[in-house]
Protein backbone atom coordinates (compact mmCIF):
# COMPACT_ATOMS: atom_id res chain seq x y z
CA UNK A 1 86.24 141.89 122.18
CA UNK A 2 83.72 143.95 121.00
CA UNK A 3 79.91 142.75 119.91
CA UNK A 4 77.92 139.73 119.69
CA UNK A 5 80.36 136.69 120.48
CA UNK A 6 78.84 133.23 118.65
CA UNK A 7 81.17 130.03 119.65
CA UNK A 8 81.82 126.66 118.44
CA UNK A 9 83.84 124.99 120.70
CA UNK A 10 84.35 121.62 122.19
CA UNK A 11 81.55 119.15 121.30
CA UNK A 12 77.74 119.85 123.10
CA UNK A 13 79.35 123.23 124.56
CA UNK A 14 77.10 125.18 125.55
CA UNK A 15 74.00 122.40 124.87
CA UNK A 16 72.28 120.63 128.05
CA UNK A 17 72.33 117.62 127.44
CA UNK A 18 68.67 116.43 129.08
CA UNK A 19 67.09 119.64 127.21
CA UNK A 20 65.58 118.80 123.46
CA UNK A 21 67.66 120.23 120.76
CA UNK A 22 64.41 122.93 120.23
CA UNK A 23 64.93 124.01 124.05
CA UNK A 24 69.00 124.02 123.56
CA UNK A 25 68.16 126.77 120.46
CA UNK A 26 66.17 129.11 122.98
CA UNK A 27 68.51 128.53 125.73
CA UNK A 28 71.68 129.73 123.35
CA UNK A 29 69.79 132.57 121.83
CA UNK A 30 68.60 133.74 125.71
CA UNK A 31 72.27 133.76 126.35
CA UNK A 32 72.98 136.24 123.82
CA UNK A 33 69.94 138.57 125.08
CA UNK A 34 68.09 137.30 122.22
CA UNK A 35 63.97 137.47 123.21
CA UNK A 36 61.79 134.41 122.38
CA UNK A 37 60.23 136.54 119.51
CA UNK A 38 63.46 136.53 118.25
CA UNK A 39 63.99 133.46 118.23
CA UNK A 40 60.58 132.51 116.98
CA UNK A 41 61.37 134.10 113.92
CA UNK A 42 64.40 132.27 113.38
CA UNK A 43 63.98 128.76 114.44
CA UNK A 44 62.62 127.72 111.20
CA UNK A 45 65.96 128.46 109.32
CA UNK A 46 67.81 126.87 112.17
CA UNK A 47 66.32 124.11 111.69
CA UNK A 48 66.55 123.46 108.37
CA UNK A 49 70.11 124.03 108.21
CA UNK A 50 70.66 121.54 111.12
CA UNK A 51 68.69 118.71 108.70
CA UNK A 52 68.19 116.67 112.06
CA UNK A 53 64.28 115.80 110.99
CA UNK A 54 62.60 115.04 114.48
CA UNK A 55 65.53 114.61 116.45
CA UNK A 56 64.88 118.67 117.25
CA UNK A 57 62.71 117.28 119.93
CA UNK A 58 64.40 114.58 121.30
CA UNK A 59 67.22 115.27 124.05
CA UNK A 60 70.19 116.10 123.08
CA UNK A 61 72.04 113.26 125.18
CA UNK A 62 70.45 111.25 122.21
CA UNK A 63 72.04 112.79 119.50
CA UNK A 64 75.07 111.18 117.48
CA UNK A 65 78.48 114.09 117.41
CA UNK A 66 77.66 114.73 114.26
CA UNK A 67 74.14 115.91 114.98
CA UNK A 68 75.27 118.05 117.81
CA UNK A 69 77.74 120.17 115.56
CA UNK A 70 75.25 120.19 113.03
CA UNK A 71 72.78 122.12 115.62
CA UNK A 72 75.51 123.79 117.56
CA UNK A 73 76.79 125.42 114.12
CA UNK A 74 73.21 125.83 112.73
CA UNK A 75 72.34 128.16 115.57
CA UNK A 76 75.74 129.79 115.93
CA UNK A 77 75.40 131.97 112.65
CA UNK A 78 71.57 132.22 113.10
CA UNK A 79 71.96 134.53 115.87
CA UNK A 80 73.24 137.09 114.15
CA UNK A 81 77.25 137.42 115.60
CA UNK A 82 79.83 139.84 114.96
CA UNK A 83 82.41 137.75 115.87
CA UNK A 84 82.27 133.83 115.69
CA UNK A 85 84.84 131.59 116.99
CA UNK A 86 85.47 127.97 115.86
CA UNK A 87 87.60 125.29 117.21
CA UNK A 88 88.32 122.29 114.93
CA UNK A 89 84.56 122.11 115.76
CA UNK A 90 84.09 121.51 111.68
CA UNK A 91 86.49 118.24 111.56
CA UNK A 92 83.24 116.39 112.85
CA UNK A 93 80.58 115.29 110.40
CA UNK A 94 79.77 114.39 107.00
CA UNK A 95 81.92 115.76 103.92
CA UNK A 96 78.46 116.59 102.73
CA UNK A 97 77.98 119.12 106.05
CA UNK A 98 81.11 120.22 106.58
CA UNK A 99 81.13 121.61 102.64
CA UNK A 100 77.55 123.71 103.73
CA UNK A 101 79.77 125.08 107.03
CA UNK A 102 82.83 126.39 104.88
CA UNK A 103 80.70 128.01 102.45
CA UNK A 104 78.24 129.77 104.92
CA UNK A 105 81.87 130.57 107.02
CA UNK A 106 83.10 132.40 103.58
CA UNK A 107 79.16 134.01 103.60
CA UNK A 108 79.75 135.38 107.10
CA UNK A 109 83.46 136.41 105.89
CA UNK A 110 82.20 138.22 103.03
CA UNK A 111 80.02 140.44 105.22
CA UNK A 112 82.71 141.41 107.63
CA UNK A 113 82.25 139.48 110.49
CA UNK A 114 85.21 138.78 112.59
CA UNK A 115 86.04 135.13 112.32
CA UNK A 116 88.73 133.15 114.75
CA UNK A 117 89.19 129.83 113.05
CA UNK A 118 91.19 127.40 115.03
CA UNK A 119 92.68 124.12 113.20
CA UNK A 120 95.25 121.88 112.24
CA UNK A 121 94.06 121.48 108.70
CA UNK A 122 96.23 124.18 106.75
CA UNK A 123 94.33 124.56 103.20
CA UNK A 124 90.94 125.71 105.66
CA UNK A 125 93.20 128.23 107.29
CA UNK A 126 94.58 129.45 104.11
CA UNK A 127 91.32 129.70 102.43
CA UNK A 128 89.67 131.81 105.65
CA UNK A 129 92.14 133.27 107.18
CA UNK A 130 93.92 136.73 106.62
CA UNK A 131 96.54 136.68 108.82
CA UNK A 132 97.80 133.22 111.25
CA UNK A 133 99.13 133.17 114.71
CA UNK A 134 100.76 129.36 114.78
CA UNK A 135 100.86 128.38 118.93
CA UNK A 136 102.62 125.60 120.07
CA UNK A 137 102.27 124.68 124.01
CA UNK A 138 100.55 128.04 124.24
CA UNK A 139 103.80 129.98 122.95
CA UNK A 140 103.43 131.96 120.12
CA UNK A 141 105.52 130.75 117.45
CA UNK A 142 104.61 133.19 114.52
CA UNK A 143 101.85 135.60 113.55
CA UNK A 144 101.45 137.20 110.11
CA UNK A 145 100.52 136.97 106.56
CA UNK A 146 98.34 133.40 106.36
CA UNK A 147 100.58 131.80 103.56
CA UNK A 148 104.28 132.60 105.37
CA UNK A 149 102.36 131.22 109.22
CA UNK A 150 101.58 128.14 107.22
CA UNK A 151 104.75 127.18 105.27
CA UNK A 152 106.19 127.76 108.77
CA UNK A 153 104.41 125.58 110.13
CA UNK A 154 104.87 123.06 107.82
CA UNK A 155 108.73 123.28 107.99
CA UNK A 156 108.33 122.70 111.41
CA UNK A 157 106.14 119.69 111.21
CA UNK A 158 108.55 118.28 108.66
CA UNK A 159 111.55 118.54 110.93
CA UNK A 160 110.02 117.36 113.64
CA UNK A 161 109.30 114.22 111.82
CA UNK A 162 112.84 114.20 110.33
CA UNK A 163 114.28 113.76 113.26
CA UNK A 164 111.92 110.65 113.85
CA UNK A 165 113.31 108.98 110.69
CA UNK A 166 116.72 109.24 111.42
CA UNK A 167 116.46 106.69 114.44
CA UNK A 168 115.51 104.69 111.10
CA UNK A 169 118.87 105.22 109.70
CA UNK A 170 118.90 106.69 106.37
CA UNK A 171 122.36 107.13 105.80
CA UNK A 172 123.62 103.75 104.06
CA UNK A 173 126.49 103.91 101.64
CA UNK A 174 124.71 104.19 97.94
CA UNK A 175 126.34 103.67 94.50
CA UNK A 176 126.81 106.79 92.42
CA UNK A 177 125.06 106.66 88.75
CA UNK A 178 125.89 108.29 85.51
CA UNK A 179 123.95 112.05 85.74
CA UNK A 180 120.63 112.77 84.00
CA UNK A 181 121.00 113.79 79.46
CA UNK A 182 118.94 116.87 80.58
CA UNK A 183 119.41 119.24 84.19
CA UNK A 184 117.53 122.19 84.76
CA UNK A 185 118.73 124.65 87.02
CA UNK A 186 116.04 127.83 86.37
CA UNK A 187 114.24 128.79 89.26
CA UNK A 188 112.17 131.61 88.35
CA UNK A 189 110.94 132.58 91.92
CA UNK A 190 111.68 131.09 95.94
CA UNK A 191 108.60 132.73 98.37
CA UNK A 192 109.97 131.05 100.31
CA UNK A 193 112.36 127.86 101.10
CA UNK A 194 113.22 124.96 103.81
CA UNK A 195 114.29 121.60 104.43
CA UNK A 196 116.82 119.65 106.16
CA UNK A 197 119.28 120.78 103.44
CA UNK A 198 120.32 116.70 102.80
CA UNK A 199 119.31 117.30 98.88
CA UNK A 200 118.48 120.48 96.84
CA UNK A 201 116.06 121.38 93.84
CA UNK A 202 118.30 122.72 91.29
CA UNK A 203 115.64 124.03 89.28
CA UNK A 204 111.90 123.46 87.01
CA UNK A 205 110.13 124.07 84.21
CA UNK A 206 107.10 123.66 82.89
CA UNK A 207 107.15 122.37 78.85
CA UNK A 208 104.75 120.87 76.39
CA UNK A 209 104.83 117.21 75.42
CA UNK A 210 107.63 118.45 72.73
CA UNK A 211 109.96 119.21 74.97
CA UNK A 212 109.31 123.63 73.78
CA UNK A 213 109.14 125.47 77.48
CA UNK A 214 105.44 126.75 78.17
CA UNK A 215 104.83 130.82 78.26
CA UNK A 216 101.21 129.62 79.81
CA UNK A 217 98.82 126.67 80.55
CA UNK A 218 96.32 125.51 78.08
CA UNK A 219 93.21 123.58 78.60
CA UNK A 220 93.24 120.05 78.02
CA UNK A 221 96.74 119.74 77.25
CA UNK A 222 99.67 117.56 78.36
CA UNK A 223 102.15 119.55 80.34
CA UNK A 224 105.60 118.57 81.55
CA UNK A 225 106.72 119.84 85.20
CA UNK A 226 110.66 118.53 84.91
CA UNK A 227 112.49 119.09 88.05
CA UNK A 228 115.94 118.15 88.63
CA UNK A 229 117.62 118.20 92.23
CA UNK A 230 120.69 117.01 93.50
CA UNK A 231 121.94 114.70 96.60
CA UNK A 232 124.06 116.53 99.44
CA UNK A 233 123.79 113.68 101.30
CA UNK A 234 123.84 109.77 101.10
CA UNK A 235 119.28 109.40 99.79
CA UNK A 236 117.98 105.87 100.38
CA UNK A 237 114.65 106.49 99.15
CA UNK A 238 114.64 109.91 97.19
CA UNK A 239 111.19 111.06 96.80
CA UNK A 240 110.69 114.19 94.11
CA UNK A 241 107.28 115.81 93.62
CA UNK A 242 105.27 119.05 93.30
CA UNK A 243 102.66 121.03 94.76
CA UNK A 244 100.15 122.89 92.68
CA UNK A 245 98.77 125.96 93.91
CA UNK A 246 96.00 128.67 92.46
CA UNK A 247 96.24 132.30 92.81
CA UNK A 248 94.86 132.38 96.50
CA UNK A 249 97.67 130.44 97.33
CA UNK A 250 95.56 127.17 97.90
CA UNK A 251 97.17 123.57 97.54
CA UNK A 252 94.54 122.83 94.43
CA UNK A 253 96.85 119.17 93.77
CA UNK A 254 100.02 117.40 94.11
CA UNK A 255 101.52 114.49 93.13
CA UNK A 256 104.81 112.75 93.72
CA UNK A 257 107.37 109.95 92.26
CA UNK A 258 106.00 108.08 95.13
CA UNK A 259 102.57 108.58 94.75
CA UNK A 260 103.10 107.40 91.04
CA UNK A 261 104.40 104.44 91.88
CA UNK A 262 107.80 105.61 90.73
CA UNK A 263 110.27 104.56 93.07
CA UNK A 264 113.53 106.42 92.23
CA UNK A 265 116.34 104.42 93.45
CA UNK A 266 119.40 105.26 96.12
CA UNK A 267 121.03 108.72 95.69
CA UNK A 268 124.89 109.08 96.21
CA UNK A 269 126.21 112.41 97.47
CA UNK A 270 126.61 114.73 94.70
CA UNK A 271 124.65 112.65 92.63
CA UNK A 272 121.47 114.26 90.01
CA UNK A 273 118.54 113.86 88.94
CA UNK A 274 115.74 114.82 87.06
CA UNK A 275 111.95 113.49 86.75
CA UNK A 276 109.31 114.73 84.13
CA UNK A 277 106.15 114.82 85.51
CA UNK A 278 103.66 113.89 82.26
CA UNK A 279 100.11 116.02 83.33
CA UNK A 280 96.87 115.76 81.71
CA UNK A 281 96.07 119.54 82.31
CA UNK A 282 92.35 120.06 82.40
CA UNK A 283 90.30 122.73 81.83
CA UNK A 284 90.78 125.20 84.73
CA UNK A 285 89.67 128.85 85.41
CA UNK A 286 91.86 131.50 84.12
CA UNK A 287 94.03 132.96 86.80
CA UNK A 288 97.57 131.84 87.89
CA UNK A 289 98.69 128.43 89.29
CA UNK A 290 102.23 128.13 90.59
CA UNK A 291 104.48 124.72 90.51
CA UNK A 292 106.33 124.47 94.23
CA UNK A 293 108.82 121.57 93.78
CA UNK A 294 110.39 119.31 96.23
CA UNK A 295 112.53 116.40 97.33
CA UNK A 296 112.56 114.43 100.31
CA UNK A 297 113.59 111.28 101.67
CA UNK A 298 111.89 108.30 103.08
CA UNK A 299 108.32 106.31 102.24
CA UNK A 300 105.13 107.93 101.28
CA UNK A 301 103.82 107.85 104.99
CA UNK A 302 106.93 108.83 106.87
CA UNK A 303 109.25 111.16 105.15
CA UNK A 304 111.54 114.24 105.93
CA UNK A 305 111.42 117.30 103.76
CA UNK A 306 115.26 118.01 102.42
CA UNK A 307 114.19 121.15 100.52
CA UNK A 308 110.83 122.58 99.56
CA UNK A 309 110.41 126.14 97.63
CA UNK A 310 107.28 127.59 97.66
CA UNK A 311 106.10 129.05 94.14
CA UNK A 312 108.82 128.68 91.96
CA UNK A 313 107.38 129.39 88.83
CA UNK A 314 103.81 131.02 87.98
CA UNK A 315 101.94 130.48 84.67
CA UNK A 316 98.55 131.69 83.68
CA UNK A 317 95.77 129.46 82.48
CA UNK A 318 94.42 130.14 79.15
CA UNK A 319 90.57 131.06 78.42
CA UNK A 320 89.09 127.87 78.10
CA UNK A 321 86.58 128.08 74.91
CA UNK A 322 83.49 126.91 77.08
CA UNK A 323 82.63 128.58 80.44
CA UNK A 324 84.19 127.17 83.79
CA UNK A 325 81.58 126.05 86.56
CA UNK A 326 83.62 126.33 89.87
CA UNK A 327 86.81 125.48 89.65
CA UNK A 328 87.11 122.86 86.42
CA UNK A 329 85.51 120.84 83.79
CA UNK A 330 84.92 117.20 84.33
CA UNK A 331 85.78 115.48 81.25
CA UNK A 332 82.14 114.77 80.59
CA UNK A 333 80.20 112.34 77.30
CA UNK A 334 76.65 112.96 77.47
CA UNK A 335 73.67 110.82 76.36
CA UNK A 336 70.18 110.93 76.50
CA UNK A 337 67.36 108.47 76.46
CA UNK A 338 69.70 105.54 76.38
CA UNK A 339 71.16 102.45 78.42
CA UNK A 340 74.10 102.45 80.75
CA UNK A 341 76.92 100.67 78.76
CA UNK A 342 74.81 100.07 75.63
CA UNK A 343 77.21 102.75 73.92
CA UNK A 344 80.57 101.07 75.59
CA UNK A 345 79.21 97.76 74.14
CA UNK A 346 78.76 98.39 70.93
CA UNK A 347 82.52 99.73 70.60
């Protein structure tokens, strides 16, 4: 590697532990063949970032973890790298700090500075990274395009813990039931597809509250996601859901018969079904979203993926009327000069 390495590794690397957390910030920038001037004239906006008050001159060996990665990372992209490295160093600390990290991460990003980002938590990769390498025991196990590395991974992860739930024995005889009014079997698009191959997503589309298919998304409406799949095997506990995705290919939500509390009963071999999804669509900024619909089989904490596509079907959100700030609107009532719950009271 070429240029000025900055690293976030293991816990306190690189820190000495009986030195303040002042000393620790010339130490690191020394390292780097930064003078004291330099590092004069950036202290100031280390600190700050760090927001550990007057524990910047107390030893470090006195610090809680999340104080250390809140220095460690405060004076890694202070010292001006061309290449930073970070090792599931972020999974430590406050939602509230960890939020400051990814943003200044996307900063750095933006201004072309190399980045190796090493995690287990997939959206983070998918939202940094332009191309994966997935290692497993130190063997490389695929390297590409971010989106395809993940949903490998994935796959993997969900096979892996099928084969833990078949010690559980998922295989009982179940009685067959008559099939669903309504299949669908459209599936407009398969990036890609996987899954123990014990039941199959037939197809799903996305209709308004009337039943009429959608040609987009519309703010604040009710949308339908049907999805119908069918049983190749004997399904104790079928689970059907979806994962919704924006145009960067993030997961932006989910949701699942499971998660609603909708527990779908046995599945026979052969036999169908379909499940409408009722969503209260909020107002979202306009770009595309994509539907990826599944079915598995087991509980909500231990299942095994029998078939998974990855953006089946891509609509566009409509302009909302009023402008987006960030991502959505809150669905929002405003008042002013009055009491809490004098308005909910008088209804």
């Amino acid at each position: 590697m070429n240029g000025r390495v900055a690293a976030l590794l293991e816990l306190g690397s690189g820190f000495n532990p009986e030195f303040s957390g002042r000393d620790n910030v010339y130490l690191n920038g020394a390292i780097l063949g930064l003078s004291t001037k330099d590092m004069d004239q950036r202290f100031d906006a280390i600190e700050g970032f760090a927001e550990i008050g007057e524990f910047i001159h107390q030893p470090v060996k006195t610090y809680s973890s999340g104080m250390v990665i809140r220095l460690a990372f405060a004076v890694a992209i202070h010292l001006d790298p061309e290449i930073l490295l970070v090792d599931e160093a972020l999974a430590v600390g406050d939602i509230y700090f960890r939020q400051r990290c990814m943003r200044k991460v996307h900063e750095l990003r933006a201004r072309g500075i190399t980045i190796l980002f090493v995690s287990h938590a997939t959206a983070d990769v998918k939202a940094l990274g332009d191309r994966a390498l997935w290692l497993d025991h130190g063997r490389v196990m695929a390297l590409g395009k971010t989106d395809l590395v993940v949903t490998q991974y994935l796959a993997a992860m969900a096979k892996k813990d099928a084969r833990y739930l078949a010690q559980d024995g998922f295989n009982r005889p179940v009685p067959a039931k008559p099939a669903p009014q309504e299949v669908v079997t459209d599936l407009p698009n398969i990036d890609h597809r996987f899954g123990d191959g014990k039941a199959e997503v037939l197809g799903i589309a996305i209709r308004d509250d009337s039943g009429n298919r959608l040609a987009s998304l519309r703010p604040n409406s009710t949308v339908v996601v049907r999805i119908s799949v069918q049983a190749k095997a004997n399904l104790e506990r079928p689970i059907v859901g979806f994962m919704f995705r924006n145009h960067l290919g993030v997961d932006f939500a989910g949701t699942n018969t499971s998660r609603e509390g909708c527990q779908l009963p046995p599945m026979a071999s052969g036999e169908i079904c379909t499940v409408d999804f009722y969503i209260e669509m909020p107002a979202l900024y306009a770009s595309f979203f994509s539907f990826s619909p599944a079915v598995a089989n087991g509980t909500l904490e231990h299942y095994s993926i029998c078939d998974w596509i990855d953006n089946a079907i891509a609509l566009h959100m409509d302009p909302s009327e009023r402008p987006i700030y960030g991502h959505f609107h809150f669905p929002c009532r405003v008042e002013v000069n009055s009491r809490i719950g004098a308005g909910a009271a008088a209804l």
